[in-house]
PDB file of N, CA and C in Angstrom:
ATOM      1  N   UNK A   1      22.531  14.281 -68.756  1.00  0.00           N
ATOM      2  CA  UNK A   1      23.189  14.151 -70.037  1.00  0.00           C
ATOM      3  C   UNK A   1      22.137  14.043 -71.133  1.00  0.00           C
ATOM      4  N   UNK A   2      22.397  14.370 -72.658  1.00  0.00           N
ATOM      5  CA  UNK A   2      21.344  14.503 -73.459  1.00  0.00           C
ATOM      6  C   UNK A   2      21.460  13.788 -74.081  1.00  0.00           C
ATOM      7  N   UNK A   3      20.443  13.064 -74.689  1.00  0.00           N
ATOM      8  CA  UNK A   3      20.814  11.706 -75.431  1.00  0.00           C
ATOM      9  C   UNK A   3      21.440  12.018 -76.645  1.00  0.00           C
ATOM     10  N   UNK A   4      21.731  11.286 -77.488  1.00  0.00           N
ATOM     11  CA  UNK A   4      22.703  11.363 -79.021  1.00  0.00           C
ATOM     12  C   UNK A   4      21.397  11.833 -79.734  1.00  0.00           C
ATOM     13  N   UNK A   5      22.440  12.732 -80.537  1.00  0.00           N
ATOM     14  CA  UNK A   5      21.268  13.563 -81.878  1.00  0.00           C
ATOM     15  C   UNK A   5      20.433  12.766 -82.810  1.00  0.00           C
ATOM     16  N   UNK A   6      20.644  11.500 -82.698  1.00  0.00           N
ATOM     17  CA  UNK A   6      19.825  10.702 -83.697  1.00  0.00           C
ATOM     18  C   UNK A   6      18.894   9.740 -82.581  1.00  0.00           C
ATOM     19  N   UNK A   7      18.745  10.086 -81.266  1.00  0.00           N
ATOM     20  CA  UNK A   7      17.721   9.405 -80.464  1.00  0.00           C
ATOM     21  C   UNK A   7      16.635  10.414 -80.077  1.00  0.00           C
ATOM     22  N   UNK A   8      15.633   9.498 -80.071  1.00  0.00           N
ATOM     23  CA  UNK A   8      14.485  10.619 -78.607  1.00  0.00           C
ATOM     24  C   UNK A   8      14.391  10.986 -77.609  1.00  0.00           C
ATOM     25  N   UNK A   9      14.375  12.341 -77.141  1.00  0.00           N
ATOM     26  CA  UNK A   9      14.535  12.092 -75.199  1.00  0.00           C
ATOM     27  C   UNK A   9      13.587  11.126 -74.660  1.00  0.00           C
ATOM     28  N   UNK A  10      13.861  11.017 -73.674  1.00  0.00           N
ATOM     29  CA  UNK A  10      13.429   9.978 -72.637  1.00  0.00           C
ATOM     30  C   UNK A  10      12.088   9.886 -72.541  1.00  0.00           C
ATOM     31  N   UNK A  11      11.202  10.774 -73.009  1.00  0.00           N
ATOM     32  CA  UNK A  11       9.730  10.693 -73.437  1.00  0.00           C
ATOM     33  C   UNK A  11       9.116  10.025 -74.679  1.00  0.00           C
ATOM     34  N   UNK A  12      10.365  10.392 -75.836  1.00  0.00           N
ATOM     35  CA  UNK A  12       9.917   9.602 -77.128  1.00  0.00           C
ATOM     36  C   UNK A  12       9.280  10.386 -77.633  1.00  0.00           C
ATOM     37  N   UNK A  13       9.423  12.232 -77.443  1.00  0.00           N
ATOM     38  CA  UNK A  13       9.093  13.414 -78.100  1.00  0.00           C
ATOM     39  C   UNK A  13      10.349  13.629 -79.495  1.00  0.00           C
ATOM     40  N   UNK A  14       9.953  13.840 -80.208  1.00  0.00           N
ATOM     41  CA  UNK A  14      10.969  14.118 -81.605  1.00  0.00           C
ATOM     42  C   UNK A  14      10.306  15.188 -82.150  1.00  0.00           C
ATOM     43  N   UNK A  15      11.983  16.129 -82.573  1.00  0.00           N
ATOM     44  CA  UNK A  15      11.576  17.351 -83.139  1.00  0.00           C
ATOM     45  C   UNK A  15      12.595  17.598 -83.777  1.00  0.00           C
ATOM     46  N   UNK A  16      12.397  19.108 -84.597  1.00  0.00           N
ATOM     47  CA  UNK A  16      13.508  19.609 -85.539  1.00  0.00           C
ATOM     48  C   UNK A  16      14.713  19.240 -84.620  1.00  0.00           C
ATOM     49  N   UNK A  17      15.767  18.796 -85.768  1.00  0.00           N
ATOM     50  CA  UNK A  17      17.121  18.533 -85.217  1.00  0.00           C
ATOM     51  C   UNK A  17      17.441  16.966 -84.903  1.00  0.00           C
ATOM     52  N   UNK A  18      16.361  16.132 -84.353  1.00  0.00           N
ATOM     53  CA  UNK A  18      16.742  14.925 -84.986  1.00  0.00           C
ATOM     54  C   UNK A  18      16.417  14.236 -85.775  1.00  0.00           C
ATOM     55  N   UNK A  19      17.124  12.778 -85.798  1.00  0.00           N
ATOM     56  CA  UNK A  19      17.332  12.029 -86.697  1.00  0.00           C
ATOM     57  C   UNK A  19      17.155  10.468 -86.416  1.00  0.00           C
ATOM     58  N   UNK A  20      17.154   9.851 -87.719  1.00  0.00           N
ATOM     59  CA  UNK A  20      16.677   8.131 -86.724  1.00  0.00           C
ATOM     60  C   UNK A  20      15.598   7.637 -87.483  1.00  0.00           C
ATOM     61  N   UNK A  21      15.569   6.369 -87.386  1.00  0.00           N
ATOM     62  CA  UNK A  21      14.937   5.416 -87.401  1.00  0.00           C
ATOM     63  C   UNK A  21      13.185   6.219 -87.413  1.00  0.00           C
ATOM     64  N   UNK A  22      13.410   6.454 -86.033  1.00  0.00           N
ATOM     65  CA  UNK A  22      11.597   6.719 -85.297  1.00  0.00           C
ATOM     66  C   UNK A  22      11.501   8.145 -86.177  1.00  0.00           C
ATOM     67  N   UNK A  23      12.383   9.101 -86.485  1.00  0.00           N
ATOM     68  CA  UNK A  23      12.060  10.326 -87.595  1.00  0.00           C
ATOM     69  C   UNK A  23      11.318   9.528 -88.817  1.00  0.00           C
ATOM     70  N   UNK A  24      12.052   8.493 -89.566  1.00  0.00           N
ATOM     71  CA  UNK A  24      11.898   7.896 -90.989  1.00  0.00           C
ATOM     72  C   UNK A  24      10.400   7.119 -90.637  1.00  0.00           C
ATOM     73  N   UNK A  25       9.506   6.415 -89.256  1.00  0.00           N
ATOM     74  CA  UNK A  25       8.453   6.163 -88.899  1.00  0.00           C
ATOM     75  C   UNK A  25       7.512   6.953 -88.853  1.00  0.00           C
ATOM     76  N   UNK A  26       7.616   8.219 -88.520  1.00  0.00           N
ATOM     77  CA  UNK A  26       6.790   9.517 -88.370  1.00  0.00           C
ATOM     78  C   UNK A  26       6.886   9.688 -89.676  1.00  0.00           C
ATOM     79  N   UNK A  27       7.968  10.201 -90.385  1.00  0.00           N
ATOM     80  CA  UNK A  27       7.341  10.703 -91.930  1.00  0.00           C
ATOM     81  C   UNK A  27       5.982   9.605 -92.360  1.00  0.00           C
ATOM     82  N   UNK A  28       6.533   8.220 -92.371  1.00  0.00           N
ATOM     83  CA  UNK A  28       5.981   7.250 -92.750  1.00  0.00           C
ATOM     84  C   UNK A  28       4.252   7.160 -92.736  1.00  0.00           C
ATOM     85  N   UNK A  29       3.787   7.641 -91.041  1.00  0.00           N
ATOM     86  CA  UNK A  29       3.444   7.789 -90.498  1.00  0.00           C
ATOM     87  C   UNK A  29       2.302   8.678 -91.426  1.00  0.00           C
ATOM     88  N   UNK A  30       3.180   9.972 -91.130  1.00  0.00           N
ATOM     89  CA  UNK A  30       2.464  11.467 -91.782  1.00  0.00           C
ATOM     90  C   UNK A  30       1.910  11.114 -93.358  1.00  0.00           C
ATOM     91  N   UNK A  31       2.829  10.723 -93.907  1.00  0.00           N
ATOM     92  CA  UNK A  31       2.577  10.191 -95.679  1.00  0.00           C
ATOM     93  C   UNK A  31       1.110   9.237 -95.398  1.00  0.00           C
ATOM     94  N   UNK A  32       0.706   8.301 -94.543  1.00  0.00           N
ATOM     95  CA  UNK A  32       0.047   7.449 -94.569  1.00  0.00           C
ATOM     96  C   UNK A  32      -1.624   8.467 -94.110  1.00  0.00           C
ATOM     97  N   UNK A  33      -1.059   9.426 -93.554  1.00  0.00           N
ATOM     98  CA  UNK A  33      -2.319  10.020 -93.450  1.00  0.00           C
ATOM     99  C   UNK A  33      -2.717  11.894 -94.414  1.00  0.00           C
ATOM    100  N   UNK A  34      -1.224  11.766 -95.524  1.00  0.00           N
ATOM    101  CA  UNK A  34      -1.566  12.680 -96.566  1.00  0.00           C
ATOM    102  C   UNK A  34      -1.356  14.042 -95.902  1.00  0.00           C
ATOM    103  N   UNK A  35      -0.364  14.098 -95.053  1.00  0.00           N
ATOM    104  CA  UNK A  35      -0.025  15.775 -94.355  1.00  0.00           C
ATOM    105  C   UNK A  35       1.269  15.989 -94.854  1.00  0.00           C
ATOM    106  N   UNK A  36       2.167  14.707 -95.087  1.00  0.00           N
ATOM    107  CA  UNK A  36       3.327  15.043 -95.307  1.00  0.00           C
ATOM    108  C   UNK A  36       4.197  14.003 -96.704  1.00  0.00           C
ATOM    109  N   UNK A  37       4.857  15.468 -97.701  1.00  0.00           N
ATOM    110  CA  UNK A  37       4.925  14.282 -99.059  1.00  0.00           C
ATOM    111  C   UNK A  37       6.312  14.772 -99.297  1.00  0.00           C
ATOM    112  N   UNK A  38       6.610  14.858 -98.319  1.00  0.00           N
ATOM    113  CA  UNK A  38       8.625  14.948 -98.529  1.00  0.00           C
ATOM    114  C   UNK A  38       9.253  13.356 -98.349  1.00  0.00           C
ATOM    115  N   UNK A  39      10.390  13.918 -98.431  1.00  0.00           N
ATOM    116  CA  UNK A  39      11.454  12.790 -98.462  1.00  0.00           C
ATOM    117  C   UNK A  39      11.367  11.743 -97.324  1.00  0.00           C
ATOM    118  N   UNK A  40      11.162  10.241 -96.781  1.00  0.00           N
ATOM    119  CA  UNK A  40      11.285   9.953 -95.954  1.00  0.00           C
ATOM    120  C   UNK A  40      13.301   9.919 -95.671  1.00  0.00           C
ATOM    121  N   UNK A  41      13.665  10.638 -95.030  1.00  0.00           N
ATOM    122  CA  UNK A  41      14.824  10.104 -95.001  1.00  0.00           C
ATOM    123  C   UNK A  41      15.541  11.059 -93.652  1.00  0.00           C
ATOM    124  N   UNK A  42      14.514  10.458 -92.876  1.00  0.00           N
ATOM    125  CA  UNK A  42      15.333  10.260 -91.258  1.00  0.00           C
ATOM    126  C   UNK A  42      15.579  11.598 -90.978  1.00  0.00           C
ATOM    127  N   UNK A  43      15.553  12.656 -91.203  1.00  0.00           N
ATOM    128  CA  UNK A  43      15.970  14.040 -90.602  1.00  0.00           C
ATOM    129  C   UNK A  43      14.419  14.787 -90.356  1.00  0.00           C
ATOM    130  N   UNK A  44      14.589  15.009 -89.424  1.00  0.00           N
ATOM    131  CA  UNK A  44      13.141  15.926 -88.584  1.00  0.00           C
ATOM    132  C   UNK A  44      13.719  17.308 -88.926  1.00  0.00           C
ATOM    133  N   UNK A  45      13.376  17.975 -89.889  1.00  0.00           N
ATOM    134  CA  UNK A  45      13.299  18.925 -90.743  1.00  0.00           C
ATOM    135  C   UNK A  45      12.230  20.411 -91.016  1.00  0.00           C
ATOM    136  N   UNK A  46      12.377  21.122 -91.323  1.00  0.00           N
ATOM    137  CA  UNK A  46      11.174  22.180 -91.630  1.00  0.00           C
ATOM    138  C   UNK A  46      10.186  21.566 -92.221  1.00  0.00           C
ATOM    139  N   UNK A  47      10.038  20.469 -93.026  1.00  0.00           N
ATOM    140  CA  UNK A  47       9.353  19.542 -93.612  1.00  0.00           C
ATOM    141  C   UNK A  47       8.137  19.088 -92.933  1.00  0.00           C
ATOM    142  N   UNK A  48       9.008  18.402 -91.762  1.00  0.00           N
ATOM    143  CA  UNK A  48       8.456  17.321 -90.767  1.00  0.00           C
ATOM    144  C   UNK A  48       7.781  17.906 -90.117  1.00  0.00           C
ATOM    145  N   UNK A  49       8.716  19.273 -89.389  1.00  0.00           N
ATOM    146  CA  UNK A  49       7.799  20.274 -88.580  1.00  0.00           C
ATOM    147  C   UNK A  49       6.513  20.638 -88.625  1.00  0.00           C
ATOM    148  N   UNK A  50       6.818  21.067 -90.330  1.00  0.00           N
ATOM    149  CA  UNK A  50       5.426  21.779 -90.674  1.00  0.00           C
ATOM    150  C   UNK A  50       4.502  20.891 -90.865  1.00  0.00           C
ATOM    151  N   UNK A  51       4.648  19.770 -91.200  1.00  0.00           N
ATOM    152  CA  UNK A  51       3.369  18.824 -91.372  1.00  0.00           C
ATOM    153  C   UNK A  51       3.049  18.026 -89.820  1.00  0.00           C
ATOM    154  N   UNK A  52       3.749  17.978 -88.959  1.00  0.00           N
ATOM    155  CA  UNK A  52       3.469  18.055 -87.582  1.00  0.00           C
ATOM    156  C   UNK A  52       2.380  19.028 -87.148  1.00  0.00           C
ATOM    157  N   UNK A  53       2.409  20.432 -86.867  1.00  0.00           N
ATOM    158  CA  UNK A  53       2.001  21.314 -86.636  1.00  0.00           C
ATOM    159  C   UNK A  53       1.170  21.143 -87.456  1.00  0.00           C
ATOM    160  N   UNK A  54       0.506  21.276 -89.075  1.00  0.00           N
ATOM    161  CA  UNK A  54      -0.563  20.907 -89.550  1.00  0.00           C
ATOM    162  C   UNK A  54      -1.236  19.607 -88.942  1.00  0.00           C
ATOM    163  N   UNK A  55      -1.053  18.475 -88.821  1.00  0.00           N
ATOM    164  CA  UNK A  55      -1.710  17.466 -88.043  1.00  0.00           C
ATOM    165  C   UNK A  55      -1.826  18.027 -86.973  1.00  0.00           C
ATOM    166  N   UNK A  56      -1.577  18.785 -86.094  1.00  0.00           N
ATOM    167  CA  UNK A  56      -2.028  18.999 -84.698  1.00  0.00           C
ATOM    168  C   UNK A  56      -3.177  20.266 -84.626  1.00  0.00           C
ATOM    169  N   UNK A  57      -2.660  21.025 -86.071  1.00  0.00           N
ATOM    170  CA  UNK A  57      -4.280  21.745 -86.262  1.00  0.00           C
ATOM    171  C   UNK A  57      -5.250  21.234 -86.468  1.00  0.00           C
ATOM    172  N   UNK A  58      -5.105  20.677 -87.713  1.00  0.00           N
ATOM    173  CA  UNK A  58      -6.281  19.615 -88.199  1.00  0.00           C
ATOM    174  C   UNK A  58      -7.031  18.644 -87.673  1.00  0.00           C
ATOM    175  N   UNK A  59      -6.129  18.098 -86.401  1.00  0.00           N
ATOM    176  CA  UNK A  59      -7.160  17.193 -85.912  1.00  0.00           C
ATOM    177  C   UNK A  59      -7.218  18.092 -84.375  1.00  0.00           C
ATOM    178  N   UNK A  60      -6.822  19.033 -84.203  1.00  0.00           N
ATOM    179  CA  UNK A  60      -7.035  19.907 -82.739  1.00  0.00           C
ATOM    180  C   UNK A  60      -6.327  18.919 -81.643  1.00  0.00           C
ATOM    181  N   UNK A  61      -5.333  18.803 -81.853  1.00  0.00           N
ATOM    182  CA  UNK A  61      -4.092  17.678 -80.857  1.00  0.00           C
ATOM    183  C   UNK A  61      -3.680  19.407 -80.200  1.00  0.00           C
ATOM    184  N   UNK A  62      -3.860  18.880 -78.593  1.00  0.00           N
ATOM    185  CA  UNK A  62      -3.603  19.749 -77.566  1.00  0.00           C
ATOM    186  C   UNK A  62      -2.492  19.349 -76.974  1.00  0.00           C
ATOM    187  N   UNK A  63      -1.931  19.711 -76.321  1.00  0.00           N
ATOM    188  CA  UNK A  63      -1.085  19.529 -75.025  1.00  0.00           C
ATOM    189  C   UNK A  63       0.697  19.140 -75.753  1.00  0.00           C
ATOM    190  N   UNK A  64       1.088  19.092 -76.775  1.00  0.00           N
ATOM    191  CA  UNK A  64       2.223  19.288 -77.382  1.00  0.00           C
ATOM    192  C   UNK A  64       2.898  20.664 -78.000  1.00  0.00           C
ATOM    193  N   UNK A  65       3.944  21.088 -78.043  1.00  0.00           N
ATOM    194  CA  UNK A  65       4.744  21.902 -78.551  1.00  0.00           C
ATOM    195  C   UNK A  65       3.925  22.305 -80.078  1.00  0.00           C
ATOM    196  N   UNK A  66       4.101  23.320 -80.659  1.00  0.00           N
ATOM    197  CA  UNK A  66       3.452  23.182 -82.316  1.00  0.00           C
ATOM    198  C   UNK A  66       4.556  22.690 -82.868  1.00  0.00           C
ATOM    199  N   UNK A  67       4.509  21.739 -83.762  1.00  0.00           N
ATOM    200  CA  UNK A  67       5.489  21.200 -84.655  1.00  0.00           C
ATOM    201  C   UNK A  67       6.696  20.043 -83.924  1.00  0.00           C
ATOM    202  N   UNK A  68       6.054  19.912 -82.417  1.00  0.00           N
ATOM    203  CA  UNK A  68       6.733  18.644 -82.153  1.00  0.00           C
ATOM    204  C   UNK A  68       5.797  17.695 -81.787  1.00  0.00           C
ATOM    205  N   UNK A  69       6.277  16.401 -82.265  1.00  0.00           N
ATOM    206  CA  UNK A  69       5.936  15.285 -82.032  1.00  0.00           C
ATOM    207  C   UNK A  69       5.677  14.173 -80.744  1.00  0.00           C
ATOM    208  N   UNK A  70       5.348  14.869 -79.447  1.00  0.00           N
ATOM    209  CA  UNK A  70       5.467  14.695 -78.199  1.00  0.00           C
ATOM    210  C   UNK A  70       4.020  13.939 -77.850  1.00  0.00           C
ATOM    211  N   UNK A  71       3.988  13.669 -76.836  1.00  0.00           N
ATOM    212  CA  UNK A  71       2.795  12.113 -76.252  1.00  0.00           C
ATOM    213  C   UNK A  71       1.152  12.144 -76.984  1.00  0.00           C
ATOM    214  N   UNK A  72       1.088  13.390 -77.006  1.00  0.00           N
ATOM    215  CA  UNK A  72      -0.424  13.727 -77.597  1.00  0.00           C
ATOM    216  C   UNK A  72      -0.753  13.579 -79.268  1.00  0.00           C
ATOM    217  N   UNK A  73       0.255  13.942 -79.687  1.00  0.00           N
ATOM    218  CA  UNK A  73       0.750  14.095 -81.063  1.00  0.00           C
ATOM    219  C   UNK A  73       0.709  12.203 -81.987  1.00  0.00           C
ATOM    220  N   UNK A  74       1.986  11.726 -80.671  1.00  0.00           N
ATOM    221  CA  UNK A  74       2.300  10.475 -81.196  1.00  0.00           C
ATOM    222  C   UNK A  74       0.912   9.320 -81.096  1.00  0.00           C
ATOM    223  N   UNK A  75       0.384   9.927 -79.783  1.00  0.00           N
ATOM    224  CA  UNK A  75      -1.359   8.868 -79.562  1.00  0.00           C
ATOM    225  C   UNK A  75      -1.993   8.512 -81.155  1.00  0.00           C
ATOM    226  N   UNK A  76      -2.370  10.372 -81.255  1.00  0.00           N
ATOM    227  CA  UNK A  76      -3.455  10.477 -82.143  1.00  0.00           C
ATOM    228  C   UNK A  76      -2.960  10.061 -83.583  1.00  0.00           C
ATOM    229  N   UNK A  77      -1.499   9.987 -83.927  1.00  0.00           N
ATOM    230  CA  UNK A  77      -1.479   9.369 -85.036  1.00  0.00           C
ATOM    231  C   UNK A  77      -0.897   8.104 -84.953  1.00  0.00           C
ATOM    232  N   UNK A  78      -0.330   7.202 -84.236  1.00  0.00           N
ATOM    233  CA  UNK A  78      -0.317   5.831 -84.042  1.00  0.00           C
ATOM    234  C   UNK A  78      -1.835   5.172 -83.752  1.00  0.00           C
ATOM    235  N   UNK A  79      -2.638   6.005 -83.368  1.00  0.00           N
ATOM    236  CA  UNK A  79      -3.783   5.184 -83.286  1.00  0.00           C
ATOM    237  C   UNK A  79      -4.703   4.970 -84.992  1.00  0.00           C
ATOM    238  N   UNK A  80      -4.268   5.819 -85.691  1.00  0.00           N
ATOM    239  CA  UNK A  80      -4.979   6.177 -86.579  1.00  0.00           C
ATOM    240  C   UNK A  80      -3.670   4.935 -87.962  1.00  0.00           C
ATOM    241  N   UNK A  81      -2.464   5.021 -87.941  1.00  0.00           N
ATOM    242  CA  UNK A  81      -1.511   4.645 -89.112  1.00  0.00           C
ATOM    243  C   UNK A  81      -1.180   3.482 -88.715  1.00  0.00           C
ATOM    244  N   UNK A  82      -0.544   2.719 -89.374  1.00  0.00           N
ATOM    245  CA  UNK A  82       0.367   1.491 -89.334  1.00  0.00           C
ATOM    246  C   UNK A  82       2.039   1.956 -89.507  1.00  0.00           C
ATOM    247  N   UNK A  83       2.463   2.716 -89.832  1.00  0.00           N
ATOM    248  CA  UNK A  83       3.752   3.295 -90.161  1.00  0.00           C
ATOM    249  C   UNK A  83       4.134   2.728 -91.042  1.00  0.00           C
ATOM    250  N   UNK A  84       4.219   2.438 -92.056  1.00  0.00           N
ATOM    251  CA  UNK A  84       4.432   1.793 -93.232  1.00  0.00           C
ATOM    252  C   UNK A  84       4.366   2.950 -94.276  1.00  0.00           C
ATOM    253  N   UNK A  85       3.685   3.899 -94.533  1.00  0.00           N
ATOM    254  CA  UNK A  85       3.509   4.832 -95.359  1.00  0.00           C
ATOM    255  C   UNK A  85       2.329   4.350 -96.174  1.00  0.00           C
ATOM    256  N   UNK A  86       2.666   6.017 -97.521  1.00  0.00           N
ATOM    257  CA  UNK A  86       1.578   4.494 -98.270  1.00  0.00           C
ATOM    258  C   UNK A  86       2.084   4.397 -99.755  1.00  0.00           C
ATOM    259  N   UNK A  87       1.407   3.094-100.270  1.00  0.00           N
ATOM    260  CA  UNK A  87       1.988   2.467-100.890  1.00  0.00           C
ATOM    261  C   UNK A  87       2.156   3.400-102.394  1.00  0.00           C
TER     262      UNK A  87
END
């Protein structure tokens, strides 16, 4: 069964199409490190995508989808942000 459209699968990979809490953390996230200056407001979007996929060029993040947010993706920028955005 697939989880509800506003959760993460069971890995805690997020991509276009959802929504949530952990979407509105990732923008947060992205803003805090200047890839992404859209709306925080919870929808994983062409937005989100594209500044995903730019962070995974820019810092050469391997082993994820382009433009999703999956284990390699989430390392290299939780190690780096606080999720808070910035101020």
């Amino acid at each position: 069964m697939a989880p509800p459209p506003d959760a993460p699968d069971d890995a805690g990979t997020l991509r276009r199409g959802d929504q949530g809490a952990e979407v509105a953390e990732l923008q947060n996230r992205l803003r805090e490190v200047w890839v992404y200056n859209g709306p925080v407001d919870s929808d994983y979007g062409d937005r989100t995508e594209r500044a995903v996929r730019d962070l995974q060029t820019w810092w050469s993040i391997k082993g994820d989808p382009e433009g999703v947010y999956g284990p390699n993706t989430r390392s290299a920028l939780e190690a780096r942000t606080t999720g808070r955005g910035r101020r």
